[in-house]
Protein backbone atom coordinates (compact mmCIF):
# COMPACT_ATOMS: atom_id res chain seq x y z
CA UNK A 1 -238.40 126.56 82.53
CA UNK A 2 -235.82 129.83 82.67
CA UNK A 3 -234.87 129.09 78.81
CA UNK A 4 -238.81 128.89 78.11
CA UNK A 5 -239.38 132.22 80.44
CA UNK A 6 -236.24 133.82 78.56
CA UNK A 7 -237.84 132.70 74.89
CA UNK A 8 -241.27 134.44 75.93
CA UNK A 9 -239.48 137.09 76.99
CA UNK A 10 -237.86 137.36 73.35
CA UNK A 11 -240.82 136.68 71.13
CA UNK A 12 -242.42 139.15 73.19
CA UNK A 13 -239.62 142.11 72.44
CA UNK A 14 -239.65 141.26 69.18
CA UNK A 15 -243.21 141.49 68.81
CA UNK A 16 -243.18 145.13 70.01
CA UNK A 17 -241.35 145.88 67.31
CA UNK A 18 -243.67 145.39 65.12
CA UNK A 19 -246.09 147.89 66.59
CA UNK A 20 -245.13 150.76 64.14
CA UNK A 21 -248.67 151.84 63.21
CA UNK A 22 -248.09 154.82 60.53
CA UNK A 23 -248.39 155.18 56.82
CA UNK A 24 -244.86 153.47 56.00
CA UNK A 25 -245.64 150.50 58.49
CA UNK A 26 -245.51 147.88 55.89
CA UNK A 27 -245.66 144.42 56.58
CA UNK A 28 -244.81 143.80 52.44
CA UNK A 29 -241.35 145.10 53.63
CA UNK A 30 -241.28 141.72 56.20
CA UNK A 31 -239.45 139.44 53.95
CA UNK A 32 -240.32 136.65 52.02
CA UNK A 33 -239.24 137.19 48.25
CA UNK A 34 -241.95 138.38 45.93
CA UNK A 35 -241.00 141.53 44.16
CA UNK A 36 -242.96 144.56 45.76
CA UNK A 37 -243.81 145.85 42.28
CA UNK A 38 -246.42 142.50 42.23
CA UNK A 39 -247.89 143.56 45.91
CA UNK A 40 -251.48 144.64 45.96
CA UNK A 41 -253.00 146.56 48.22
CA UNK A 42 -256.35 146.96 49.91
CA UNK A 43 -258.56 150.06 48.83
CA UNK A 44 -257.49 152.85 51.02
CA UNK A 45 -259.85 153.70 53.76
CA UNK A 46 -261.50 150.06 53.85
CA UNK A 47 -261.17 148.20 57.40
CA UNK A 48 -258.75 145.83 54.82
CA UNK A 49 -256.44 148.50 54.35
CA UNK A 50 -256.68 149.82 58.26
CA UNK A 51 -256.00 145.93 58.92
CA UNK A 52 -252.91 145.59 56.61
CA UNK A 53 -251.15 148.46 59.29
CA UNK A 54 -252.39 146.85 61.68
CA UNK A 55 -250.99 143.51 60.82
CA UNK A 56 -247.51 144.76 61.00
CA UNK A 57 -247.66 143.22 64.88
CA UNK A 58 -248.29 139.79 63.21
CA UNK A 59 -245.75 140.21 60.61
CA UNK A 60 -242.78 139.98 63.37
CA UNK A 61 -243.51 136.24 63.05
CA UNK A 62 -245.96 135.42 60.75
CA UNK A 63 -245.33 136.40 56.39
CA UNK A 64 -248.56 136.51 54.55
CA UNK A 65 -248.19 136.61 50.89
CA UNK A 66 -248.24 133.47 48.56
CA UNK A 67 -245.39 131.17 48.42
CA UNK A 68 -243.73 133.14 51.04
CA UNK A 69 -241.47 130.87 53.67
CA UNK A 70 -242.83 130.41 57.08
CA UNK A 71 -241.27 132.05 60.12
CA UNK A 72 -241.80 131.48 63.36
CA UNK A 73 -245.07 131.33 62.93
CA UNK A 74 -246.69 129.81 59.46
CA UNK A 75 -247.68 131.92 56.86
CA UNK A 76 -250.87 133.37 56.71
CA UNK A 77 -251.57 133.81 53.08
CA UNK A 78 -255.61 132.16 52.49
CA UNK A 79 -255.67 130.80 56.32
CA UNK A 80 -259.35 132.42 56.57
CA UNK A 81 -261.62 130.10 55.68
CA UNK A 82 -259.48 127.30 56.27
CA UNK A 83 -259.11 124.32 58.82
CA UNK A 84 -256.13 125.54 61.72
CA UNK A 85 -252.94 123.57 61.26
CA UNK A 86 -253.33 122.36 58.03
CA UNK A 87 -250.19 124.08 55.97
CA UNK A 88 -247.62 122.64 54.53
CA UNK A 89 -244.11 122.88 55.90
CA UNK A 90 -244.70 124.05 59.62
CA UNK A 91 -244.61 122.27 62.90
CA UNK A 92 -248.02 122.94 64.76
CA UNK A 93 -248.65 122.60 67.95
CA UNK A 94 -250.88 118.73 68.74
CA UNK A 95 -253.08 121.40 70.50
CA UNK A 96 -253.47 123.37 67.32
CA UNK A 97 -253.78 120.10 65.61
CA UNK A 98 -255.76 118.39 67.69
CA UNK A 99 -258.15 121.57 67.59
CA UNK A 100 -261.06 120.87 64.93
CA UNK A 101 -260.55 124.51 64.02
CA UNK A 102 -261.89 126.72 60.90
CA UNK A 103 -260.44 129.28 60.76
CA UNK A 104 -263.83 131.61 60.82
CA UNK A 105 -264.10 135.59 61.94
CA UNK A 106 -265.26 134.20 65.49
CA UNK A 107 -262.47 131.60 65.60
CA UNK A 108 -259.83 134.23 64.54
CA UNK A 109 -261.25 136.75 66.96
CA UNK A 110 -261.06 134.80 69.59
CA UNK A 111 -257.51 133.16 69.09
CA UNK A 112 -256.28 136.79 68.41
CA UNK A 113 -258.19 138.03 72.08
CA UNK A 114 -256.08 135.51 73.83
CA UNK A 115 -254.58 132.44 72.01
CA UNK A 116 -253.93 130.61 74.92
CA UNK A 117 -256.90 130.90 76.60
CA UNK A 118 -258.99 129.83 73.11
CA UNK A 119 -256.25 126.87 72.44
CA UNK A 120 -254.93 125.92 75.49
CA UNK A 121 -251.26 124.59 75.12
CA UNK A 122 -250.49 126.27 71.55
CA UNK A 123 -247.49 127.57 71.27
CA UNK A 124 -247.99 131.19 69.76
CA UNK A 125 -246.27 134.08 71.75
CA UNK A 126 -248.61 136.37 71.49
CA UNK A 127 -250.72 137.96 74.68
CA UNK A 128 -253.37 138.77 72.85
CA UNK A 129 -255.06 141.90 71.13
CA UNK A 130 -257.21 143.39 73.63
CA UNK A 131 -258.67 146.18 70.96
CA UNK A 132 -261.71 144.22 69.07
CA UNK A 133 -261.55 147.23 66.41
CA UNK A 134 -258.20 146.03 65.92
CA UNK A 135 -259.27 142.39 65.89
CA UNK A 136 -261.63 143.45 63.55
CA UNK A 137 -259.30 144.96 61.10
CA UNK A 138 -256.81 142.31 61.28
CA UNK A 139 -259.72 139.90 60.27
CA UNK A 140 -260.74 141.91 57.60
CA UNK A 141 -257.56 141.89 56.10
CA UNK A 142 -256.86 138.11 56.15
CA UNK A 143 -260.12 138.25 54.25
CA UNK A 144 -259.20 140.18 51.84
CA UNK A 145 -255.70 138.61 51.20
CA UNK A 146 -257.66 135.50 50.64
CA UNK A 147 -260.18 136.71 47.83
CA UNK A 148 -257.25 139.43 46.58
CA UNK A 149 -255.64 137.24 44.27
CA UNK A 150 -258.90 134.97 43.11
């Protein structure tokens, strides 16, 4: 239980620094190969491009961009739209598994509100975002990564 406690206590320090919220805040900068020449960017001004800052939080753990390796959390590069659990190359949680879940606005929403609470037994180190304007951005940029390269 203390090395559990003392891993929580990491994931959670490293997540704060990914809180950097300004203009150069850019999660393309969070590793994973692909030449930043080749990154495209949401519209400025769009809740996408809001979200993309915002995302900088997520990109402590997760990488985003197609092809790009996991860390220690999967990559996130189409998961909107698609069943939880289901990408190649990462060890999900059986509760994630187990879960039946799309990933939908609502389901992402929720899971992003409080993970734990919405998939009890997961085993993503992350509170929670308590903001749902946040939420809302975040979402709207998983979208968009999605439908950016179709």
């Amino acid at each position: 239980m203390p090395l559990r406690l003392a891993l929580a206590a990491l994931l959670l320090t490293l997540a704060a620094c990914g809180e950097d919220r300004t203009a150069d805040a850019d999660p393309a900068r969070a590793g994973g190969g692909a030449a930043r020449e080749t990154l495209i960017l949401p519209p400025e001004g769009t809740p996408a491009h809001e979200g993309r800052l915002n995302f900088g939080q997520c990109a402590v753990c997760h990488t985003y961009r197609e092809g790009q390796d996991h860390r220690i959390g999967p990559n996130l590069y189409a998961v909107y739209g698609a069943q939880a659990a289901q990408g190649e190359g990462f060890a999900y949680s059986s509760a994630l598994r187990r879960s039946g879940l799309v990933w939908t606005e609502d389901a992402i929403d929720a899971y992003l509100a409080d993970p734990q609470a919405y998939v009890p037994g997961n085993r993503m180190a992350y509170l929670g975002e308590d903001d749902p304007a946040v939420r809302a951005t975040i979402i709207a940029y998983l979208k968009w990564l999605k439908t950016a390269g179709e």
